[in-house]
C-alpha atoms as a PDB file:
ATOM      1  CA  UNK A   1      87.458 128.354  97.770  1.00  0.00           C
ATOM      2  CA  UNK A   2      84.654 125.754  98.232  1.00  0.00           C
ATOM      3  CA  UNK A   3      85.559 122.547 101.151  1.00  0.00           C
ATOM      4  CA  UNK A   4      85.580 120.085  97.753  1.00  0.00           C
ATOM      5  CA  UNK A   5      88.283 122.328  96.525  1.00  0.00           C
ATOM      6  CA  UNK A   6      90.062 122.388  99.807  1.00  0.00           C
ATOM      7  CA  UNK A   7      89.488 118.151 100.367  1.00  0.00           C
ATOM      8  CA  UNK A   8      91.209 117.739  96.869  1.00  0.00           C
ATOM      9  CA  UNK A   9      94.325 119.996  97.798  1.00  0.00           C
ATOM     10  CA  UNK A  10      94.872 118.654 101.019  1.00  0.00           C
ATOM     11  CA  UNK A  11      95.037 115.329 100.049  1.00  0.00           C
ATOM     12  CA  UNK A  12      97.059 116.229  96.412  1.00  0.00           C
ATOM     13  CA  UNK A  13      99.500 117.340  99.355  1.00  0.00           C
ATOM     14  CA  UNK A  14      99.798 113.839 101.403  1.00  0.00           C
ATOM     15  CA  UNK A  15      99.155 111.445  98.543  1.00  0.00           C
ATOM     16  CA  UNK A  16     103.043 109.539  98.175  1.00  0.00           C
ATOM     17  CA  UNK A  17     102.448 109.357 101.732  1.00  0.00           C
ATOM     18  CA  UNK A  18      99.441 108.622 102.619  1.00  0.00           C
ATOM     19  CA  UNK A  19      99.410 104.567 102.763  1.00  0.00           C
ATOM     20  CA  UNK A  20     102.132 104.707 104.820  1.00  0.00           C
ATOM     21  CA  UNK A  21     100.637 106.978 107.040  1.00  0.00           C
ATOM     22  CA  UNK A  22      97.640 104.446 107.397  1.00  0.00           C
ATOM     23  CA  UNK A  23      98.338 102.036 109.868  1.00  0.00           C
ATOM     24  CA  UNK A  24      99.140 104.846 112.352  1.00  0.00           C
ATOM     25  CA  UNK A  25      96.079 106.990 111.650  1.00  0.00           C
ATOM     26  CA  UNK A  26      93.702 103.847 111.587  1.00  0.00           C
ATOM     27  CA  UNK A  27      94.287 102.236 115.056  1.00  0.00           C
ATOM     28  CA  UNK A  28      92.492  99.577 114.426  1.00  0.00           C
ATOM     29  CA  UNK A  29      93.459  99.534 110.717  1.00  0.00           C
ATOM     30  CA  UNK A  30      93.272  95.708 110.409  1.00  0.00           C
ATOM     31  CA  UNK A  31      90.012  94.813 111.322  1.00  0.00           C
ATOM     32  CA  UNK A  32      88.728  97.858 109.470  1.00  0.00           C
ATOM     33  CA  UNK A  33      89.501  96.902 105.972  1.00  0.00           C
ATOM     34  CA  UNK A  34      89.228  93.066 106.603  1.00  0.00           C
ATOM     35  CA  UNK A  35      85.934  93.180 108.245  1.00  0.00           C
ATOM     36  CA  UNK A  36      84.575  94.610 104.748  1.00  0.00           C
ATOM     37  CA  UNK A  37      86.399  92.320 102.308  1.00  0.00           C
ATOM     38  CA  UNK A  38      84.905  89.296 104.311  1.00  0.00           C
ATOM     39  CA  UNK A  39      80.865  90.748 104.185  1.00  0.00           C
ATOM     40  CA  UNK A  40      81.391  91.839 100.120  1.00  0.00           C
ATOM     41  CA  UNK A  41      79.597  87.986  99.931  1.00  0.00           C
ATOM     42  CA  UNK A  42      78.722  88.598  95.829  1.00  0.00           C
ATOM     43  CA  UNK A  43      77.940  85.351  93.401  1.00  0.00           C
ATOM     44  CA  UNK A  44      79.639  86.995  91.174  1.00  0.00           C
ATOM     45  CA  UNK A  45      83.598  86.138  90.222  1.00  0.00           C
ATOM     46  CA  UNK A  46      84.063  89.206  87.945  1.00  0.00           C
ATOM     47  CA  UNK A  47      81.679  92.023  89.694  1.00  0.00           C
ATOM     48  CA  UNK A  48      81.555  95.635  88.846  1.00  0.00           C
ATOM     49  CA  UNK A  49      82.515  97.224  91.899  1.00  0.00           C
ATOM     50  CA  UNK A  50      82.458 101.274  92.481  1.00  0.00           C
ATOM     51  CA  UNK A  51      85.186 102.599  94.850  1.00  0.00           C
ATOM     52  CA  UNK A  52      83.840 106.140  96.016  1.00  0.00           C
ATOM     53  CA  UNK A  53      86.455 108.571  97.171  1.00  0.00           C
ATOM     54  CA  UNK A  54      88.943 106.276  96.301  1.00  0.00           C
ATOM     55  CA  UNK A  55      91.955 107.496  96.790  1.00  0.00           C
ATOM     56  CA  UNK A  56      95.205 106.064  96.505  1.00  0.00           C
ATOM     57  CA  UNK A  57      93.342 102.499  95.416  1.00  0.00           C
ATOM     58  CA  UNK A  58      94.013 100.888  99.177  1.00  0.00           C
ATOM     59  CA  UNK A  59      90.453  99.502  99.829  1.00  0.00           C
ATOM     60  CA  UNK A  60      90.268  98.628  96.438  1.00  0.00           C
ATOM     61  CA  UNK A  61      93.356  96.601  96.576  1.00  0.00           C
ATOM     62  CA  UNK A  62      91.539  94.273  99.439  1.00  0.00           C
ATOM     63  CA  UNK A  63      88.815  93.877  97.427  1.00  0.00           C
ATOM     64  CA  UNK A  64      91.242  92.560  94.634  1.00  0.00           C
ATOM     65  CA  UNK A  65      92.289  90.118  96.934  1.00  0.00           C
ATOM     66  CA  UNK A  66      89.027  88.294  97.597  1.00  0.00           C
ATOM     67  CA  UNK A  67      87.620  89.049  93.503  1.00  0.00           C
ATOM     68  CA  UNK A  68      91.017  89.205  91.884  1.00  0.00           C
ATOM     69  CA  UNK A  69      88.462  89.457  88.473  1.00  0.00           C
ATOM     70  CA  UNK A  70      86.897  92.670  89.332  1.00  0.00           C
ATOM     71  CA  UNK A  71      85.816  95.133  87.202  1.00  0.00           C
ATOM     72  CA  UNK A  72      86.801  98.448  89.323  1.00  0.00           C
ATOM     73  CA  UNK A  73      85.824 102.061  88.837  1.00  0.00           C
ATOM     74  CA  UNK A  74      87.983 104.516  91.112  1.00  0.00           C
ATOM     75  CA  UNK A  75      86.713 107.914  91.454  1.00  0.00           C
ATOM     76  CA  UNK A  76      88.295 110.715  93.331  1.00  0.00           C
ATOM     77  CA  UNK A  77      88.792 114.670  93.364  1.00  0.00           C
ATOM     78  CA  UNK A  78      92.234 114.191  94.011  1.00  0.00           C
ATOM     79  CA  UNK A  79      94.414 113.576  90.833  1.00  0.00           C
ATOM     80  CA  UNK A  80      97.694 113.244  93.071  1.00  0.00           C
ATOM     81  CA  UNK A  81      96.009 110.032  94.673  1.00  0.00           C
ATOM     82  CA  UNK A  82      94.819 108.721  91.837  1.00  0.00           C
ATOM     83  CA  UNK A  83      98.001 108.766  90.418  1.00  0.00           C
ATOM     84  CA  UNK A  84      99.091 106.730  93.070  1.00  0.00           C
ATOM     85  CA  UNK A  85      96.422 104.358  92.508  1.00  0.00           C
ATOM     86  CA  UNK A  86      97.242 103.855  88.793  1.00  0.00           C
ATOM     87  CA  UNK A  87     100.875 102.748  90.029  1.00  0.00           C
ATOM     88  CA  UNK A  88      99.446 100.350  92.388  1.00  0.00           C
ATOM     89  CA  UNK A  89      96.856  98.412  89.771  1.00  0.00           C
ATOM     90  CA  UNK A  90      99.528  98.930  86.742  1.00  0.00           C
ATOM     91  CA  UNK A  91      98.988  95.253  85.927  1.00  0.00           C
ATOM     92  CA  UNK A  92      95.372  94.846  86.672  1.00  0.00           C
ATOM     93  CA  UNK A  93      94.079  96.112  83.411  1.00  0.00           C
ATOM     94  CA  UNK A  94      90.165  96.270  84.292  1.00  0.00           C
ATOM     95  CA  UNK A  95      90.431  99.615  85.973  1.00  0.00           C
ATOM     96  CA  UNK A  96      88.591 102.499  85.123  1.00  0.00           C
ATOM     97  CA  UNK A  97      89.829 106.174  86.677  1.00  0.00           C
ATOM     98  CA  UNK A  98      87.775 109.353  86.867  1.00  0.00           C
ATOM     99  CA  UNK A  99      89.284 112.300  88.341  1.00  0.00           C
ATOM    100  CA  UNK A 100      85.756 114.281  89.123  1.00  0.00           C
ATOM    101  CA  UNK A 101      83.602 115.265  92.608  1.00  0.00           C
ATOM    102  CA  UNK A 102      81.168 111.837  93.309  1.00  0.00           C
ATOM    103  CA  UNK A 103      79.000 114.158  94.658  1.00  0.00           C
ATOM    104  CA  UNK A 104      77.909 115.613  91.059  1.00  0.00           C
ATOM    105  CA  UNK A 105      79.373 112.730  88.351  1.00  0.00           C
ATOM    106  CA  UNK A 106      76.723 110.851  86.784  1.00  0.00           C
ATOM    107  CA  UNK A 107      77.735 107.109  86.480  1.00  0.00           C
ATOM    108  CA  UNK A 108      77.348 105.556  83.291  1.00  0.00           C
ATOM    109  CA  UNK A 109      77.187 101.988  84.718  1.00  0.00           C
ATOM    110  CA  UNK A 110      75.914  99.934  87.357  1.00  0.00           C
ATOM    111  CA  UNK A 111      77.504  98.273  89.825  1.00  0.00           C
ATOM    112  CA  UNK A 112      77.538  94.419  91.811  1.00  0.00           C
ATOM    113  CA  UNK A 113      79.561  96.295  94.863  1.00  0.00           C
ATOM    114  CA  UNK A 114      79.857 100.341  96.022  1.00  0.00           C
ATOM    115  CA  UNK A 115      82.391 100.567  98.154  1.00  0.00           C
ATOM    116  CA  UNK A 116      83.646 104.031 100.079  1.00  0.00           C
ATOM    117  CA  UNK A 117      86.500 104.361 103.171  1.00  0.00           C
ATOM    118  CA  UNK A 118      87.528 107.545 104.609  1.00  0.00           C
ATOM    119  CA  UNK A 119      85.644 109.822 102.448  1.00  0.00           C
ATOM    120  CA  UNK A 120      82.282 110.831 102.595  1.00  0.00           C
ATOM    121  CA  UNK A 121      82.477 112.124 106.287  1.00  0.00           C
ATOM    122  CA  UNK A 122      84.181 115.167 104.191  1.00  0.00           C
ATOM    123  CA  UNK A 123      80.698 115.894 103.532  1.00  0.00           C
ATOM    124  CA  UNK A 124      77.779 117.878 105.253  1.00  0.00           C
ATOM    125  CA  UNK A 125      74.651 116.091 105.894  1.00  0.00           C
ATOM    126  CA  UNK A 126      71.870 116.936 102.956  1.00  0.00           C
ATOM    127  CA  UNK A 127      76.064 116.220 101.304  1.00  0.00           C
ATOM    128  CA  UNK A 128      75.957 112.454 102.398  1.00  0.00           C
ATOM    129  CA  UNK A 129      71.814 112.026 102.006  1.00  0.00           C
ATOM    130  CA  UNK A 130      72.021 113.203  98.352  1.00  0.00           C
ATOM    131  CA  UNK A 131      74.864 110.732  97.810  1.00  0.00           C
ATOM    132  CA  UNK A 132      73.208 107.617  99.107  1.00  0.00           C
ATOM    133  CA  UNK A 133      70.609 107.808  97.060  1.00  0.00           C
ATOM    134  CA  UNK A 134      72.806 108.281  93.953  1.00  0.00           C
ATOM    135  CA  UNK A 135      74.567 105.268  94.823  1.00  0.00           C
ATOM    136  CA  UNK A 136      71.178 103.681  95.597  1.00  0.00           C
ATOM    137  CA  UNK A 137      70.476 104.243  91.648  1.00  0.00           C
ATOM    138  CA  UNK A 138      73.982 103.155  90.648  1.00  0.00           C
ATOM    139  CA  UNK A 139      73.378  99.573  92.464  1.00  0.00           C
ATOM    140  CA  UNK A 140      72.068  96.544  90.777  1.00  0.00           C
ATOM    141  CA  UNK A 141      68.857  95.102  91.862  1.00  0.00           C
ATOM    142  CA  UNK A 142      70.650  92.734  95.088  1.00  0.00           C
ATOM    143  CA  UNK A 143      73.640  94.142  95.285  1.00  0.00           C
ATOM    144  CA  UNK A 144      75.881  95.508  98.619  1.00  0.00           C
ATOM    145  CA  UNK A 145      77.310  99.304  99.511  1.00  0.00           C
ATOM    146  CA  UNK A 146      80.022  99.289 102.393  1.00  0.00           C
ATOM    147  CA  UNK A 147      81.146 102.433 103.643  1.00  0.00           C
ATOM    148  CA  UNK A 148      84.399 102.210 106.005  1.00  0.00           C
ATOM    149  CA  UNK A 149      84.318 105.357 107.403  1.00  0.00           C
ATOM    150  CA  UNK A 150      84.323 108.130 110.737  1.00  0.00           C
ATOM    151  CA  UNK A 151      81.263 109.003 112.329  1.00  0.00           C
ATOM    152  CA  UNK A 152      80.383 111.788 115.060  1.00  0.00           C
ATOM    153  CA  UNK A 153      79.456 110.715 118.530  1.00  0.00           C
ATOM    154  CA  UNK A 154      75.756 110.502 119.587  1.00  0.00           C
ATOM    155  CA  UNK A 155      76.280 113.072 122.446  1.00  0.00           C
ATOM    156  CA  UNK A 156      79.006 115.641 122.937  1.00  0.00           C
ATOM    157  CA  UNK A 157      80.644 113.856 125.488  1.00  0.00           C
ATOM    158  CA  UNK A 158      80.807 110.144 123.358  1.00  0.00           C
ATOM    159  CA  UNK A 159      82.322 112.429 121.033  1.00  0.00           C
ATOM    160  CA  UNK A 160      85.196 113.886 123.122  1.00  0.00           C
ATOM    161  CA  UNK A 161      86.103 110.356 124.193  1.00  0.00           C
ATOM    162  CA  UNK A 162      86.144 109.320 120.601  1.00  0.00           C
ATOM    163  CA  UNK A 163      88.526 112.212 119.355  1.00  0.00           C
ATOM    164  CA  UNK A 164      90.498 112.129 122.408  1.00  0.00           C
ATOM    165  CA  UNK A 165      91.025 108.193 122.318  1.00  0.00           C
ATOM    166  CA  UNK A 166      91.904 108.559 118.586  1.00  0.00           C
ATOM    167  CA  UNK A 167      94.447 111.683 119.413  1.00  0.00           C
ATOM    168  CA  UNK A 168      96.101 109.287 122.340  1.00  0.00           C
ATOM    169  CA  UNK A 169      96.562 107.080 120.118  1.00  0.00           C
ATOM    170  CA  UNK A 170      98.077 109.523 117.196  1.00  0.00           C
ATOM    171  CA  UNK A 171     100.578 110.595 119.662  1.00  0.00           C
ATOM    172  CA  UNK A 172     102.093 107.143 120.713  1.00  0.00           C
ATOM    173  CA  UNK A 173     102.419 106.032 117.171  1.00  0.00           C
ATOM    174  CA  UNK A 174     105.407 105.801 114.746  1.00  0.00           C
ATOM    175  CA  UNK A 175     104.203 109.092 113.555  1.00  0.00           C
ATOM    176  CA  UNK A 176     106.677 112.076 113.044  1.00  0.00           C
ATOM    177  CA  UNK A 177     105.424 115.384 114.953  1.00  0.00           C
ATOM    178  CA  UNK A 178     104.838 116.899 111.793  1.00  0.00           C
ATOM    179  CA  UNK A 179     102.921 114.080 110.397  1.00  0.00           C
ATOM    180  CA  UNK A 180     101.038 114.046 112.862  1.00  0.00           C
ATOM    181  CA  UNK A 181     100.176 118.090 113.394  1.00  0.00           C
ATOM    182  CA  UNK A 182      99.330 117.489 109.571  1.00  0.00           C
ATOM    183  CA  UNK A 183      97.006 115.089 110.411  1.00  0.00           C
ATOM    184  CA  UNK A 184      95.272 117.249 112.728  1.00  0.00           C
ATOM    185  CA  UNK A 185      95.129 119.896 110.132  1.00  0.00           C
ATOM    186  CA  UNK A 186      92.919 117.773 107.593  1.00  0.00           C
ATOM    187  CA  UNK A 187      90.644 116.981 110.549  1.00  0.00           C
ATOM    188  CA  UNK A 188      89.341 120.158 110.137  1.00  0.00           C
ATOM    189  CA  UNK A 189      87.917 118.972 107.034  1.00  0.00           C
ATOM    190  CA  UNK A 190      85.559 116.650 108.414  1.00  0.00           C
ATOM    191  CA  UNK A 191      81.815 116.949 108.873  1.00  0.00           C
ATOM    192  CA  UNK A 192      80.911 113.551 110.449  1.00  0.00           C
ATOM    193  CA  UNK A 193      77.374 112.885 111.212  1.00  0.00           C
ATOM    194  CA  UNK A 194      76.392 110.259 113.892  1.00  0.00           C
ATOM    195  CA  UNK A 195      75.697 106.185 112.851  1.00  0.00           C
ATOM    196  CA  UNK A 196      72.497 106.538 113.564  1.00  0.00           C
ATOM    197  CA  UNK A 197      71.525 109.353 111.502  1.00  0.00           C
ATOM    198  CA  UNK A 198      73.524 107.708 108.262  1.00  0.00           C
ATOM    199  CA  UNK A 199      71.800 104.600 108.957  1.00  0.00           C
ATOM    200  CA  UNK A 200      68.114 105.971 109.194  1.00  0.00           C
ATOM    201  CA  UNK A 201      69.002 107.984 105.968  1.00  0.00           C
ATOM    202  CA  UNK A 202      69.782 104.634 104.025  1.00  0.00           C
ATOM    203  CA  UNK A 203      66.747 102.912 105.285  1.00  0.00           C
ATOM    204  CA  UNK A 204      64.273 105.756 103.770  1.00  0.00           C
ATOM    205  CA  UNK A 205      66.083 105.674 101.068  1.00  0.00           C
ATOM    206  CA  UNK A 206      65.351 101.947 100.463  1.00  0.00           C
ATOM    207  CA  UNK A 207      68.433  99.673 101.489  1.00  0.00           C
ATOM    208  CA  UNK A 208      67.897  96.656 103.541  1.00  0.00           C
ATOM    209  CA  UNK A 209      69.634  94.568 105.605  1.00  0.00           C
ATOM    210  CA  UNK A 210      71.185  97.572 107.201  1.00  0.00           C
ATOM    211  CA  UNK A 211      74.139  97.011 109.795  1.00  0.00           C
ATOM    212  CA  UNK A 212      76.823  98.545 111.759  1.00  0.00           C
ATOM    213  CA  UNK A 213      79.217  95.302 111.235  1.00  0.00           C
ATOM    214  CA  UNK A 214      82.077  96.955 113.337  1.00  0.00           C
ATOM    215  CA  UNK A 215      82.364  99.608 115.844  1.00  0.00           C
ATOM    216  CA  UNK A 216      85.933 100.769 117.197  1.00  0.00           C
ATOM    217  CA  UNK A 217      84.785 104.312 118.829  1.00  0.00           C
ATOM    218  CA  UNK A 218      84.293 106.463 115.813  1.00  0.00           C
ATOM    219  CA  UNK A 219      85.521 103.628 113.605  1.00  0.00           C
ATOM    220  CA  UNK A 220      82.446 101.803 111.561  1.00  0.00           C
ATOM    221  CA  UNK A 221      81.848  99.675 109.037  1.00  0.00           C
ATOM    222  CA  UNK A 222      78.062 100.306 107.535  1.00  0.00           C
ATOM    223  CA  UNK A 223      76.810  97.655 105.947  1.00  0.00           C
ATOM    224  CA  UNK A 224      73.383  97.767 103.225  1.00  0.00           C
ATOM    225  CA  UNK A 225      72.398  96.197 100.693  1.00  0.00           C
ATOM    226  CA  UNK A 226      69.704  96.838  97.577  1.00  0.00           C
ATOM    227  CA  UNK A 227      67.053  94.517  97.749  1.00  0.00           C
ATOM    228  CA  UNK A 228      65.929  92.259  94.681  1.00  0.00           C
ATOM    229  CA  UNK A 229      63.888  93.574  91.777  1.00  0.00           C
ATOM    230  CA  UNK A 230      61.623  91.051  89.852  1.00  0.00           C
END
């Protein structure tokens, strides 16, 4: 079984629970999806926004908050939480679902906003390069890509403290034992690569204006945008 195969049935597994298991997994789970919703600066009051690895629709939802006019395209390999998604935007009716890998759809549209949380650290390096420049080609000319996700520490032992910080944390929250031993479990999913490497990759590919907005150990919010086209 191939690790897209495995990501999908893990999370099919978690996904009536997984916003509730959120705020406990995301210490600093405030800040994190805030911090993006308040840089997505678009002139725009109906943009076509791309939500990569959706999910259950969560980041999404923030977004709806600040561009309540949105045109959003979820895409996940998980049916379960798109499912869960669907519930969530049952009265927004300018939502588009596609149950497919993002690493291999090709995207009919182009898009004002790409958005990703919690997802493409599932993927291996050349993984995460190939994808950045297929969102690069999905962007309009001046538009922004925000990626909310984990990255790996710059040295092995920036690393530990991250993981062991983020574990510390785990274990004092609201968590049940199992919830949390199930957590640990779909760790073993993840291939994070460092900021710096992710960041480096989106400047040869062409985005500008390239940031690390917020930093909360292995906690960032990447920030790039597409530059202008005559």
């Amino acid at each position: 079984m191939d690790d897209r195969k495995k990501v999908a049935i893990k999370f099919d597994e978690i996904a009536s629970q997984y916003d509730n298991q959120r705020r406990e997994l995301i210490p600093c789970f405030e800040e994190f999806y805030s911090i993006p919703v308040t840089i997505a600066d678009i002139n725009d009051d109906s943009p076509n926004i791309l939500d990569i690895g959706a999910g259950t629709g969560l980041f999404s939802a923030f977004m709806l908050k600040k561009y309540p006019n949105a045109n959003l395209t979820l895409i996940d390999i998980s049916e379960k939480m798109l499912e869960v998604a669907k519930s969530r935007f049952l009265n927004h009716p300018n939502v588009k679902y596609i149950t497919d890998d993002y690493t291999k759809y090709n995207f009919d549209e182009t898009y004002d906003l790409v958005i990703s949380s919690l997802s493409i650290h599932h993927l291996t390096n050349t993984e995460k390069k190939d994808l950045y420049r297929h969102i690069f080609t999905t962007m309009k000319s001046n538009s922004l890509f925000i990626n909310a996700d984990q990255v790996l520490g710059d040295t092995p032992y920036l690393d530990s403290l991250y993981k062991e910080e983020w574990r510390r944390k785990v274990e004092n929250s609201k968590l049940s034992k199992e919830e949390i031993l199930n957590a640990y479990e779909r760790t073993k999913l993840d291939k994070m690569s460092t900021l710096d490497e992710q960041l480096n990759w989106l400047k040869e590919i062409g985005f500008t204006d390239l940031d690390c907005i917020y930093k909360n150990f292995n906690f960032v919010v990447i920030l790039g945008r597409k530059p202008f086209v005559c």
